[in-house]
C-alpha atoms as a PDB file:
ATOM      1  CA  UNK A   1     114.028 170.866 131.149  1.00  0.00           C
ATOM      2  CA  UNK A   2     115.077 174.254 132.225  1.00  0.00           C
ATOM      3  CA  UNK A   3     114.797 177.040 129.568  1.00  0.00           C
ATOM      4  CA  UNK A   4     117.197 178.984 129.726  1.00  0.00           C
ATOM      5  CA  UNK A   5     118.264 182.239 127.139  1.00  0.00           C
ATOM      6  CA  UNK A   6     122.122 182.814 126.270  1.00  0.00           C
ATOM      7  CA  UNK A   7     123.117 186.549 124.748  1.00  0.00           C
ATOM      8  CA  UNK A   8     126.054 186.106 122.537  1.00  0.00           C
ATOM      9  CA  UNK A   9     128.524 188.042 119.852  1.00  0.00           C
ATOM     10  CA  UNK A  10     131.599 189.855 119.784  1.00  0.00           C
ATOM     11  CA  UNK A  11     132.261 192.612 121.762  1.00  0.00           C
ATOM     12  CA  UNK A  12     131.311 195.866 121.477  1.00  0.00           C
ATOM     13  CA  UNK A  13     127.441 195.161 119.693  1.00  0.00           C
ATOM     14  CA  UNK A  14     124.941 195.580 122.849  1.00  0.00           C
ATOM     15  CA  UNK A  15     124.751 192.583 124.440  1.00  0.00           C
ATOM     16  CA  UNK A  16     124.848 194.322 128.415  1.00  0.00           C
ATOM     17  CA  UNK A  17     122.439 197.008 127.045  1.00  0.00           C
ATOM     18  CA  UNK A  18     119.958 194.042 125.539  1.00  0.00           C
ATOM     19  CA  UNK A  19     120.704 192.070 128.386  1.00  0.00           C
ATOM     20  CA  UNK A  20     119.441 194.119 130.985  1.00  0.00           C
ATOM     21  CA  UNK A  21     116.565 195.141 129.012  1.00  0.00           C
ATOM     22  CA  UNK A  22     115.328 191.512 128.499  1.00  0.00           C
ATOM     23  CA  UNK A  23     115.924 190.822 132.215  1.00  0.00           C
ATOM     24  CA  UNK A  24     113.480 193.224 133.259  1.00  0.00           C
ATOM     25  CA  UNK A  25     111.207 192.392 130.834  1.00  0.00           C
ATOM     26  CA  UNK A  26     111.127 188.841 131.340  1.00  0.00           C
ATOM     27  CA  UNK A  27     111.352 188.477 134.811  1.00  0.00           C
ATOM     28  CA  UNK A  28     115.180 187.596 134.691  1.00  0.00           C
ATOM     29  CA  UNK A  29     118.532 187.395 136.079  1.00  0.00           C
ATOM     30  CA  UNK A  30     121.980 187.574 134.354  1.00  0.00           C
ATOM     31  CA  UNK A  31     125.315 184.858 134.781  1.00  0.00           C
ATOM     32  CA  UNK A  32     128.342 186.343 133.574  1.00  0.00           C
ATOM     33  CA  UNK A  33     129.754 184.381 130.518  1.00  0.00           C
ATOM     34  CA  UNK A  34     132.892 186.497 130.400  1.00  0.00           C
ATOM     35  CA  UNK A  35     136.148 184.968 131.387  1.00  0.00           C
ATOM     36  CA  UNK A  36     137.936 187.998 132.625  1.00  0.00           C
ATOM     37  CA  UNK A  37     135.005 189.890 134.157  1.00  0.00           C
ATOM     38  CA  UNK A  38     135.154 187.404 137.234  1.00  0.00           C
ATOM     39  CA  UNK A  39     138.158 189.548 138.564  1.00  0.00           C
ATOM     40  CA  UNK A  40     138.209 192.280 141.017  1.00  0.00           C
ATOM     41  CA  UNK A  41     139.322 195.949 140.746  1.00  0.00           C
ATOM     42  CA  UNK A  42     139.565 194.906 136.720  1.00  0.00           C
ATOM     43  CA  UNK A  43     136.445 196.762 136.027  1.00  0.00           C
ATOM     44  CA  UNK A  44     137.127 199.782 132.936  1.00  0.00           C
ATOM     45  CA  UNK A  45     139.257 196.655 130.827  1.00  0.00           C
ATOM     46  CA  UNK A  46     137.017 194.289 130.942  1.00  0.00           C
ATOM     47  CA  UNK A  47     133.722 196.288 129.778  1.00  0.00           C
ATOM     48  CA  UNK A  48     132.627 195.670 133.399  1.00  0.00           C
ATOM     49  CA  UNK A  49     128.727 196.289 133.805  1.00  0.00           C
ATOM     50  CA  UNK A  50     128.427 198.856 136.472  1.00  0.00           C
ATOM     51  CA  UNK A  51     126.285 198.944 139.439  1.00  0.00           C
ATOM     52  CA  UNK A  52     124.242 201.957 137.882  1.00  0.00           C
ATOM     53  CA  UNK A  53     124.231 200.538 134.665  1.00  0.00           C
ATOM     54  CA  UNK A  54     122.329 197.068 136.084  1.00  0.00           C
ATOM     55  CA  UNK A  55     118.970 198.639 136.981  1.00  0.00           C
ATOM     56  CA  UNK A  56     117.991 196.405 140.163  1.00  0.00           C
ATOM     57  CA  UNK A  57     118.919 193.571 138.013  1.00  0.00           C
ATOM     58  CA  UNK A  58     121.048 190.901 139.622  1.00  0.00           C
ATOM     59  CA  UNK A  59     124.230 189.673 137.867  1.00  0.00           C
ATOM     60  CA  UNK A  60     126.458 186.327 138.796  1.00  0.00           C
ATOM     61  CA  UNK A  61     129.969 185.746 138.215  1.00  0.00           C
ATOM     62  CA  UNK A  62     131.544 188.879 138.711  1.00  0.00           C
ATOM     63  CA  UNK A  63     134.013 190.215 140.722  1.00  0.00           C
ATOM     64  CA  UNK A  64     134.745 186.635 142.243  1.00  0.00           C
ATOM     65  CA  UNK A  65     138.029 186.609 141.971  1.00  0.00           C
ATOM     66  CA  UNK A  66     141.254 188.070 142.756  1.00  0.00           C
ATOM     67  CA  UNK A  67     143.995 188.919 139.914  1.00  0.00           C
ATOM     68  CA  UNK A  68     145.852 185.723 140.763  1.00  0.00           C
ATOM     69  CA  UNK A  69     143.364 183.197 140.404  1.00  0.00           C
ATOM     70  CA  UNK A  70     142.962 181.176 137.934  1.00  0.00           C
ATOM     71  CA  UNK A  71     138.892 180.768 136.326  1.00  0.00           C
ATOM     72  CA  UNK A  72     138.615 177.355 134.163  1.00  0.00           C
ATOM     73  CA  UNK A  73     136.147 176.229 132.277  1.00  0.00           C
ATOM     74  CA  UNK A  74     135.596 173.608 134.278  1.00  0.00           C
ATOM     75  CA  UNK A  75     134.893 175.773 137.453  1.00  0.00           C
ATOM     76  CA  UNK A  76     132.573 178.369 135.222  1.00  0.00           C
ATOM     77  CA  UNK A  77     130.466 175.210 134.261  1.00  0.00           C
ATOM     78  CA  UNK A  78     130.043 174.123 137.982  1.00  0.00           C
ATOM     79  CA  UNK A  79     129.061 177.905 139.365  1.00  0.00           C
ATOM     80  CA  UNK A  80     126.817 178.343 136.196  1.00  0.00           C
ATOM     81  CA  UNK A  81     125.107 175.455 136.314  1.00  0.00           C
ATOM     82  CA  UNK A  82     124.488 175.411 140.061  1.00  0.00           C
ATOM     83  CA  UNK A  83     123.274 179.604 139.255  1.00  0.00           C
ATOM     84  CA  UNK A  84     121.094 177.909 136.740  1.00  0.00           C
ATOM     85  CA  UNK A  85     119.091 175.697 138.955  1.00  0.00           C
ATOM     86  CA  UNK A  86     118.615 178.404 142.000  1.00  0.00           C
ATOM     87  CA  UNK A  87     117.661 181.518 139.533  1.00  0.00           C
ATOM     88  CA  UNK A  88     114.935 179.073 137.933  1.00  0.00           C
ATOM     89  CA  UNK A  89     113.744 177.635 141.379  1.00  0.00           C
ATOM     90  CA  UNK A  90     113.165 181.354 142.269  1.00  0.00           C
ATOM     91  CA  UNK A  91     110.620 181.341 139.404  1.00  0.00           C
ATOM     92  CA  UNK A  92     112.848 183.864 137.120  1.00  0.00           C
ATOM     93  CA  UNK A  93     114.663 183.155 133.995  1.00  0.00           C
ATOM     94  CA  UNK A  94     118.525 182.550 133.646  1.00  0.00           C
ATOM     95  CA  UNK A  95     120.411 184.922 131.022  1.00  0.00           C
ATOM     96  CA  UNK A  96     124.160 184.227 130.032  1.00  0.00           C
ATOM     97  CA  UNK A  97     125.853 187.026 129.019  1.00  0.00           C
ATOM     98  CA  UNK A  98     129.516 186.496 127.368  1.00  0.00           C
ATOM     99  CA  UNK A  99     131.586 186.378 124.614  1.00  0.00           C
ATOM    100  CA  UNK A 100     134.373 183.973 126.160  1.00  0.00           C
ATOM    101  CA  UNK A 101     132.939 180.936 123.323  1.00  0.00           C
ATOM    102  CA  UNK A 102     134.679 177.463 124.760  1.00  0.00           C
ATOM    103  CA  UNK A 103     132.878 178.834 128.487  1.00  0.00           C
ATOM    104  CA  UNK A 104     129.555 178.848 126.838  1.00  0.00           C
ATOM    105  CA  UNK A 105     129.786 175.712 124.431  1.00  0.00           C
ATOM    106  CA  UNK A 106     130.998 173.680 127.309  1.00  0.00           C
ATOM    107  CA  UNK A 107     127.355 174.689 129.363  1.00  0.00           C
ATOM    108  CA  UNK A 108     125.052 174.972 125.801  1.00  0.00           C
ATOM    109  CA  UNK A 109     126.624 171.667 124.969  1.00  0.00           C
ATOM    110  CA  UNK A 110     127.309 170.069 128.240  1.00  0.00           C
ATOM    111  CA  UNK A 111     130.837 168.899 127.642  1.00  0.00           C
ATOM    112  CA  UNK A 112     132.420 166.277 129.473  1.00  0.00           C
ATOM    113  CA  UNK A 113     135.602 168.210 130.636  1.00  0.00           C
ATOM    114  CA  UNK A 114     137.384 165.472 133.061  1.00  0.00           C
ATOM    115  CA  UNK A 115     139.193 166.572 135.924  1.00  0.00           C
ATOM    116  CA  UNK A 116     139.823 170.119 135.743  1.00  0.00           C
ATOM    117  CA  UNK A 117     140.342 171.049 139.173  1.00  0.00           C
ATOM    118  CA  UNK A 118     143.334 173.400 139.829  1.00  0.00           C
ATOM    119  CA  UNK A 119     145.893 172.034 142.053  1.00  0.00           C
ATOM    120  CA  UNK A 120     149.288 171.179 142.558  1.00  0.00           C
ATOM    121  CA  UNK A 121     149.732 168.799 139.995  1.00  0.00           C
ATOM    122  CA  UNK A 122     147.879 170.740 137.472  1.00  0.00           C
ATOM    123  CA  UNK A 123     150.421 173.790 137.730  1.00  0.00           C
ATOM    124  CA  UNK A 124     153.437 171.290 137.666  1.00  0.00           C
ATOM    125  CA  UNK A 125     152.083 169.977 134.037  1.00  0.00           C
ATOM    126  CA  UNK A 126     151.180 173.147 132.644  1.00  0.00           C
ATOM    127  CA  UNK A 127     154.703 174.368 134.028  1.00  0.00           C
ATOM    128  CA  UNK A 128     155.920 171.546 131.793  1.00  0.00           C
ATOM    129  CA  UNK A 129     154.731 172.476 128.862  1.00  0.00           C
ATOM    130  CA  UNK A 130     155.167 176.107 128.947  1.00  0.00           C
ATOM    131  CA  UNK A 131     159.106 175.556 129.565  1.00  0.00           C
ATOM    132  CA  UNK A 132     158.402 173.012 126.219  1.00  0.00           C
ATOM    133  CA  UNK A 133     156.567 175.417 124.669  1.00  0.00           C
ATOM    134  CA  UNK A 134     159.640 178.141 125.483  1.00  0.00           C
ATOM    135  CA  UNK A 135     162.675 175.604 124.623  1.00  0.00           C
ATOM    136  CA  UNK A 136     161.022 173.842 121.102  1.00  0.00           C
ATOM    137  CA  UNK A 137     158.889 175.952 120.023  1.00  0.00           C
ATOM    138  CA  UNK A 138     154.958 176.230 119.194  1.00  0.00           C
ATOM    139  CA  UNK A 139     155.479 173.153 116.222  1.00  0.00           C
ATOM    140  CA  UNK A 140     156.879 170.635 118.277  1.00  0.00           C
ATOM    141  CA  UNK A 141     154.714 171.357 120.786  1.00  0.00           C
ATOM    142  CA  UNK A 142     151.901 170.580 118.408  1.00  0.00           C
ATOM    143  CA  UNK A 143     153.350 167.551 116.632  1.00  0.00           C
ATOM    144  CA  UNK A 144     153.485 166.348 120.105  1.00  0.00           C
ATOM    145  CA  UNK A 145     149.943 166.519 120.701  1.00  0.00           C
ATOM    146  CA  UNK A 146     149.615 165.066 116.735  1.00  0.00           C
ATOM    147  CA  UNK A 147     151.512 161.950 117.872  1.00  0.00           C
ATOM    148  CA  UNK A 148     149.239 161.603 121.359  1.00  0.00           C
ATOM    149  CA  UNK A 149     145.650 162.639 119.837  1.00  0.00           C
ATOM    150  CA  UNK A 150     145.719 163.574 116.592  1.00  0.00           C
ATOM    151  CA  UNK A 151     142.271 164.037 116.298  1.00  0.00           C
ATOM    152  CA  UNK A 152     142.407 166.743 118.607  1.00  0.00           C
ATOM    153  CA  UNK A 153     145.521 168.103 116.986  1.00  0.00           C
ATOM    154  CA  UNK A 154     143.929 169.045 113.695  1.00  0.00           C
ATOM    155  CA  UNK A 155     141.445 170.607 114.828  1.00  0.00           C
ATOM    156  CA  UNK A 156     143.443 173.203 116.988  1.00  0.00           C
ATOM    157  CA  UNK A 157     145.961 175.493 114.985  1.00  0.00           C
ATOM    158  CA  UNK A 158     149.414 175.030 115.446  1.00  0.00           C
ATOM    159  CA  UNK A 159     149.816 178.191 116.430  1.00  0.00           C
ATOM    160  CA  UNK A 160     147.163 178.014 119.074  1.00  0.00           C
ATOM    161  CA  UNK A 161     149.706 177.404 122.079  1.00  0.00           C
ATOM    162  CA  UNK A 162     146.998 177.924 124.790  1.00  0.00           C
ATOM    163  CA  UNK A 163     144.701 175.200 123.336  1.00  0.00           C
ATOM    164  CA  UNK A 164     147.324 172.586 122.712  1.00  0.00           C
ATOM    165  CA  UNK A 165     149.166 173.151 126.210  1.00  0.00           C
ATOM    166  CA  UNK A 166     145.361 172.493 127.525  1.00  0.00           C
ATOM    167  CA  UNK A 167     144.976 169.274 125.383  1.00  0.00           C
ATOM    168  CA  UNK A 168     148.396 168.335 126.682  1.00  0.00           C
ATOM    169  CA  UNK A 169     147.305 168.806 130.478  1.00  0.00           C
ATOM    170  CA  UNK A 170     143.977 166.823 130.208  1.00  0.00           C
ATOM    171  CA  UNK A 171     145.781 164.407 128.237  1.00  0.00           C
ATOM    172  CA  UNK A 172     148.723 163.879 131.011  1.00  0.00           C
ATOM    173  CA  UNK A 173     146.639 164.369 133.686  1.00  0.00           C
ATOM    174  CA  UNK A 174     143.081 162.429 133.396  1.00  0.00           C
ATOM    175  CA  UNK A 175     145.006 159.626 130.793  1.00  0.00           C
ATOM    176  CA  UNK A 176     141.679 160.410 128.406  1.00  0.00           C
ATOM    177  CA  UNK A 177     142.050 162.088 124.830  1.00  0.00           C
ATOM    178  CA  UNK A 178     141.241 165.312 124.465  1.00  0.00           C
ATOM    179  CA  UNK A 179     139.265 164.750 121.698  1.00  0.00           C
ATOM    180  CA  UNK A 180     136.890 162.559 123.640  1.00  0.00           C
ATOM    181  CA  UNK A 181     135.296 165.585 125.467  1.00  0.00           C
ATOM    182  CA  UNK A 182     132.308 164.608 123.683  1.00  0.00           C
ATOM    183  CA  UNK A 183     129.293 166.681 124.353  1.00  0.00           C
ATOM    184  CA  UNK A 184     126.668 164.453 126.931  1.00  0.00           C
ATOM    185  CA  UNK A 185     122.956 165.192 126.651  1.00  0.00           C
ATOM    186  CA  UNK A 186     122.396 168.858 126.990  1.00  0.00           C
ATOM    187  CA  UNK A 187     121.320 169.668 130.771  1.00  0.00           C
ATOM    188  CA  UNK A 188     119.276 172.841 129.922  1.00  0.00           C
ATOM    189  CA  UNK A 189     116.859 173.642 126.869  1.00  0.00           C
ATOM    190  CA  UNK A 190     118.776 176.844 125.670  1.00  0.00           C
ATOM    191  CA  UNK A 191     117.720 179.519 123.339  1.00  0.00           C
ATOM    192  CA  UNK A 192     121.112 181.420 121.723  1.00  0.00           C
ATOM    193  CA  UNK A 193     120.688 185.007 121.022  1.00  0.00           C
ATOM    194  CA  UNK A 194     123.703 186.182 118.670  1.00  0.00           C
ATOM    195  CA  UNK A 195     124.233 190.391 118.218  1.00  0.00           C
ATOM    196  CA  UNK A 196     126.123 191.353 114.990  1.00  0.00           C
ATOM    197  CA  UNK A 197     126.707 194.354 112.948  1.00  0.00           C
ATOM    198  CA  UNK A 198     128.923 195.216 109.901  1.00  0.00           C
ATOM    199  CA  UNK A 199     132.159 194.341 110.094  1.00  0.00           C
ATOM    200  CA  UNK A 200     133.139 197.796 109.250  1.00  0.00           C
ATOM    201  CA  UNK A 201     130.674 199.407 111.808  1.00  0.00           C
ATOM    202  CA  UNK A 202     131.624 196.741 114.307  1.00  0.00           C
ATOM    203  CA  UNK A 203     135.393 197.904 113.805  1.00  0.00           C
ATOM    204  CA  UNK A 204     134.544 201.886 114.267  1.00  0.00           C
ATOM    205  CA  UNK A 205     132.658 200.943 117.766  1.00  0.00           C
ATOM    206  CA  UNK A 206     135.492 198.408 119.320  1.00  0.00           C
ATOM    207  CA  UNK A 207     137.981 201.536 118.552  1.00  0.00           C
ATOM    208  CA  UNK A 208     135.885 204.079 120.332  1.00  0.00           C
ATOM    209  CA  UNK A 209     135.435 201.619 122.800  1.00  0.00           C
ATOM    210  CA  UNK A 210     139.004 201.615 123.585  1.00  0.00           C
ATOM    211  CA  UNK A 211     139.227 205.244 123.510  1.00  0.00           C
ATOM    212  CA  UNK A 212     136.180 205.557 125.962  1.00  0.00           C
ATOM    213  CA  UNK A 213     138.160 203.245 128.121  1.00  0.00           C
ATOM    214  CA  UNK A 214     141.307 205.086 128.021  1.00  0.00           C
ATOM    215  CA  UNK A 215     139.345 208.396 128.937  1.00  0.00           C
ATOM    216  CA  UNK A 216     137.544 206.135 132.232  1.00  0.00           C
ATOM    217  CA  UNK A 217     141.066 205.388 133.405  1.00  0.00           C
ATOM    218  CA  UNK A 218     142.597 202.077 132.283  1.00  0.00           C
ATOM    219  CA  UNK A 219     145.894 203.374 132.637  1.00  0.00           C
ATOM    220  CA  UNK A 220     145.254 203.606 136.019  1.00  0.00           C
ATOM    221  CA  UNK A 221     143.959 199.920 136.468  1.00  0.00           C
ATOM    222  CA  UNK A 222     146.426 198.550 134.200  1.00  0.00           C
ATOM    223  CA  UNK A 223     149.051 200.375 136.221  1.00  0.00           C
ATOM    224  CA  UNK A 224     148.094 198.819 139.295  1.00  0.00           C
ATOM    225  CA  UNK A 225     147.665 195.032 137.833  1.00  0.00           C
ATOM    226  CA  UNK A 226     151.346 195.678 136.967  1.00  0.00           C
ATOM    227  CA  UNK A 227     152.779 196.873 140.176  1.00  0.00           C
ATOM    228  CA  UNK A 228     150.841 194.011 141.775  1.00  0.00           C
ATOM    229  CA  UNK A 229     153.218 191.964 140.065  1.00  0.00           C
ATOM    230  CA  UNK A 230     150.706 190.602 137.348  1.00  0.00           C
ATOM    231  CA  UNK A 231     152.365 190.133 134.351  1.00  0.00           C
ATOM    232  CA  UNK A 232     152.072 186.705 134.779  1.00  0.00           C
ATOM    233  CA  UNK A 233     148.874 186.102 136.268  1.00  0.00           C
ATOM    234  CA  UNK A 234     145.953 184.892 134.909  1.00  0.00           C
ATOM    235  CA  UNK A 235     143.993 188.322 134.687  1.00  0.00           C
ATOM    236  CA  UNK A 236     146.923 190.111 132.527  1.00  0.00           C
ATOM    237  CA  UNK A 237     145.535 187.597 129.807  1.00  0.00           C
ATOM    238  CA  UNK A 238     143.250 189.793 129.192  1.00  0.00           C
ATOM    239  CA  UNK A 239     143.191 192.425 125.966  1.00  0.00           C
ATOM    240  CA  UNK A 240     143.960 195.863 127.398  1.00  0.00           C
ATOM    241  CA  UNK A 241     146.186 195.189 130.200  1.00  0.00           C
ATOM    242  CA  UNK A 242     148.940 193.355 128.506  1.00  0.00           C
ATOM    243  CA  UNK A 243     149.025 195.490 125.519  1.00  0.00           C
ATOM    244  CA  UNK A 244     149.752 198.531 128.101  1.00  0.00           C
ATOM    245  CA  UNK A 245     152.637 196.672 129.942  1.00  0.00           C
ATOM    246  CA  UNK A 246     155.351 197.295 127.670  1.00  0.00           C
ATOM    247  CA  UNK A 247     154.346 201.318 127.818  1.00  0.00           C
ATOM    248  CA  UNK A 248     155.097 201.005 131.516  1.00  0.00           C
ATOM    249  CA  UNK A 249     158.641 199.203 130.724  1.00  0.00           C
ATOM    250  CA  UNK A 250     159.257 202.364 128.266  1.00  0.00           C
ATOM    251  CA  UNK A 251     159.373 199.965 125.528  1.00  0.00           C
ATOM    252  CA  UNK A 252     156.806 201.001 123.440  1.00  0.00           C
ATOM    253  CA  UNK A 253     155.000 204.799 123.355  1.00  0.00           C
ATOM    254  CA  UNK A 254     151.551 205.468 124.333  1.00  0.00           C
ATOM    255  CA  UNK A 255     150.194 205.820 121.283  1.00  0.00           C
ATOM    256  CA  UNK A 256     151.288 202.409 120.100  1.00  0.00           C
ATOM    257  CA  UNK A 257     149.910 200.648 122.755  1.00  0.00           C
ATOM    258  CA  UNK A 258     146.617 201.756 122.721  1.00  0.00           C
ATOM    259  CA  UNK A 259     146.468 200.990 118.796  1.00  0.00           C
ATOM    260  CA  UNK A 260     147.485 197.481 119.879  1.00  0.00           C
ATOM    261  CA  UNK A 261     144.456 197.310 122.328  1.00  0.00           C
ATOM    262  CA  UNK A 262     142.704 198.232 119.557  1.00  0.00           C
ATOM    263  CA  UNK A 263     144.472 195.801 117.207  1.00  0.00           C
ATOM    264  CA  UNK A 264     144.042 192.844 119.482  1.00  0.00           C
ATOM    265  CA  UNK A 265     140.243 193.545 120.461  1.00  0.00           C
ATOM    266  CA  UNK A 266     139.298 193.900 116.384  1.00  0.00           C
ATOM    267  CA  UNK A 267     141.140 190.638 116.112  1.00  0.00           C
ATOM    268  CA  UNK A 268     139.231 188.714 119.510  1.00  0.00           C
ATOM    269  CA  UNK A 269     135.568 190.006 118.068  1.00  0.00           C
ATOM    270  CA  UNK A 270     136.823 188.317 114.422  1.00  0.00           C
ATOM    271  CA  UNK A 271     137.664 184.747 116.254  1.00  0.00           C
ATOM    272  CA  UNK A 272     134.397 185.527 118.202  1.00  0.00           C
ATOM    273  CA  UNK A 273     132.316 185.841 115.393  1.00  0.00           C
ATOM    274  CA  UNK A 274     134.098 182.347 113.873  1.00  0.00           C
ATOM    275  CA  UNK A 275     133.714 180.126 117.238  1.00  0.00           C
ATOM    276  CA  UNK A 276     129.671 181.215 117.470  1.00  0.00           C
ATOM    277  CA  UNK A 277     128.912 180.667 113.866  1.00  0.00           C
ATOM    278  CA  UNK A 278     130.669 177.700 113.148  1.00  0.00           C
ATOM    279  CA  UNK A 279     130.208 176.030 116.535  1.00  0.00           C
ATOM    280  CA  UNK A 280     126.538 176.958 118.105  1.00  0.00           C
ATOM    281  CA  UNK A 281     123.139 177.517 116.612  1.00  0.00           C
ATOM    282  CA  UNK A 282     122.671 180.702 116.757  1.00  0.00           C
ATOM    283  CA  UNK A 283     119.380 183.097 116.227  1.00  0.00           C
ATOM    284  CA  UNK A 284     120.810 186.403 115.268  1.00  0.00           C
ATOM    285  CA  UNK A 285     119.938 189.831 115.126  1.00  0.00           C
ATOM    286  CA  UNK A 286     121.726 193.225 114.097  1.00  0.00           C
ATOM    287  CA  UNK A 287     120.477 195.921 116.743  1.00  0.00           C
ATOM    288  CA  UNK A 288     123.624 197.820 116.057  1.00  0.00           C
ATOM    289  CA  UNK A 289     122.428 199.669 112.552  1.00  0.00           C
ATOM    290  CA  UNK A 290     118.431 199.479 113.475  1.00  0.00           C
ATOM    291  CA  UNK A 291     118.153 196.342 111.270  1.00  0.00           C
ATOM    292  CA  UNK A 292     116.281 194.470 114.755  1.00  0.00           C
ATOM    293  CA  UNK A 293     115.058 195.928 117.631  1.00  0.00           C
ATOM    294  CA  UNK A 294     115.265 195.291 121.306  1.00  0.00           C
ATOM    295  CA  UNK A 295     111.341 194.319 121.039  1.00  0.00           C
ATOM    296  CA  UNK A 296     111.719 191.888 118.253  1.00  0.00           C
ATOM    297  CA  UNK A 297     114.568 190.244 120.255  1.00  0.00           C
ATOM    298  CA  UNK A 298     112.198 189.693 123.487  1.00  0.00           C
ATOM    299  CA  UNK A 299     108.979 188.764 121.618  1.00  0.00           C
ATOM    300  CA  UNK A 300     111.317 185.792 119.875  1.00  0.00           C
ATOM    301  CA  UNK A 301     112.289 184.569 123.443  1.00  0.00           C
ATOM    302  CA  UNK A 302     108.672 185.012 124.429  1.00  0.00           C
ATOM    303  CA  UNK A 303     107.402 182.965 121.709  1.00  0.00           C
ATOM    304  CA  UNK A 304     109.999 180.123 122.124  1.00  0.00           C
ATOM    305  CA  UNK A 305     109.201 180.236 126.105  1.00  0.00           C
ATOM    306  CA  UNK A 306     105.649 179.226 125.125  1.00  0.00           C
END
């Protein structure tokens, strides 16, 4: 079975810094396992990793896609998988890098995610739910996933309108429960490297963070992700784009926006944090205060690799 190592955590704790340092250590190359860094000319919001900041190391899965494109699951399990098999054939070791949790549980775990192919009939249904979702409201929308697969239901919030449109869709569209995604026997032997820190420290560096990227230019690139007309698309999803959109409409000031980057991106690292812990076995370290060190990290992965 293919070993393969998978860097984890919220954002904002190291894992691009550790990441590149283990790669050239261990003779390594590095998948994306973010779900927004697949998109072009969105480099500043999505905590990009920079050509100068890769250091000869070769990364997948990013810049793959245009602003308009939709990246499922589904499709990130395919490329990463097929990454997986060529990077280790090559002799070197795969690394995913990501905090985008569902992405990485579906390859750790090797869920069965039935047809998820994007086409026609996939927009039409998700169409059809959103309109749902707009008329009734987020609790009928749920109740109707309660009445088709209640197993699924209670394990996805009511208030979780992405999930339960998705459960919907794969419902509708394969005529399988959602809840029978049921893991198959894992393709790849995986090693799951989780980065943490106090919550409190954690906090402090996700608000620089934001102010770093503000100073780099996100204006700019959220500026031109709304003139393209991407309010809509599936990019603008992502936390510091959206938040800025209103500032452009004159809605909201500046100011306020940018604390509602910072809001929403304190908020993402929290559920973060909750999907890792309570859904993968994780080995984690703090590198963040000093608590762990880069070296301790490798020597565990070198151990485990013999």
């Amino acid at each position: 079975m293919i070993n393969v190592v998978a860097i984890v955590g919220p954002t904002a704790v190291g894992k691009t810094k550790l990441s590149i340092q283990m790669a050239k250590q261990l003779n390594g190359e590095i998948i994306s396992g973010d779900s927004m860094q697949v998109y072009r000319k969105l480099d500043i919001g999505t905590a990009k990793v920079m050509p100068a900041e890769m250091d000869g190391i070769v990364h997948h899965l990013i810049n793959i896609k245009d602003f308009d494109e939709r990246f499922s699951v589904a499709e990130f399990k395919q490329l990463a998988e097929q990454l997986i098999e060529d990077i280790h054939q090559r002799g070197k070791l795969p690394i995913i890098v990501g905090g985008t949790g569902f992405y990485l549980q579906a390859l750790t775990d090797n869920l069965t995610l039935g047809n998820d192919d994007y086409d026609e009939t996939s927009d039409k249904i998700r169409k059809q739910f959103h309109d749902q979702l707009a008329a009734d409201g987020p609790e009928a929308l749920w109740q109707q996933l309660f009445e088709l697969d209640e197993a699924a239901a209670k394990k996805i919030p009511q208030t979780n309108s992405r999930r339960v449109i998705r459960a919907l869709e794969v419902i509708q569209k394969t005529g399988q429960l959602f809840s029978d995604q049921e893991s198959s026997r894992p393709k790849y032997n995986f090693k799951l490297i989780g980065l943490d820190t106090e919550r409190s420290v954690l906090y402090q560096r996700i608000n620089q963070r934001v102010d770093q990227m503000i100073a780099q230019g996100l204006l700019d690139e959220a500026k031109w992700l709304y003139q393209q007309g991407g309010r809509d698309s599936p990019a603008s999803k992502g936390i510091g784009y959206h938040e800025l959109f209103n500032y452009f409409d004159n809605q909201i000031s500046l100011e306020v926006a940018v604390e509602n980057i910072k809001k929403d991106s304190r908020h993402y690292a929290k559920r973060q944090l909750t999907w890792f812990r309570n859904k993968m076995t994780v080995n984690w370290f703090n590198l963040v205060s000093g608590q762990n060190t880069i070296e301790q990290v490798n020597n565990s992965i070198l151990k485990w690799l013999k």
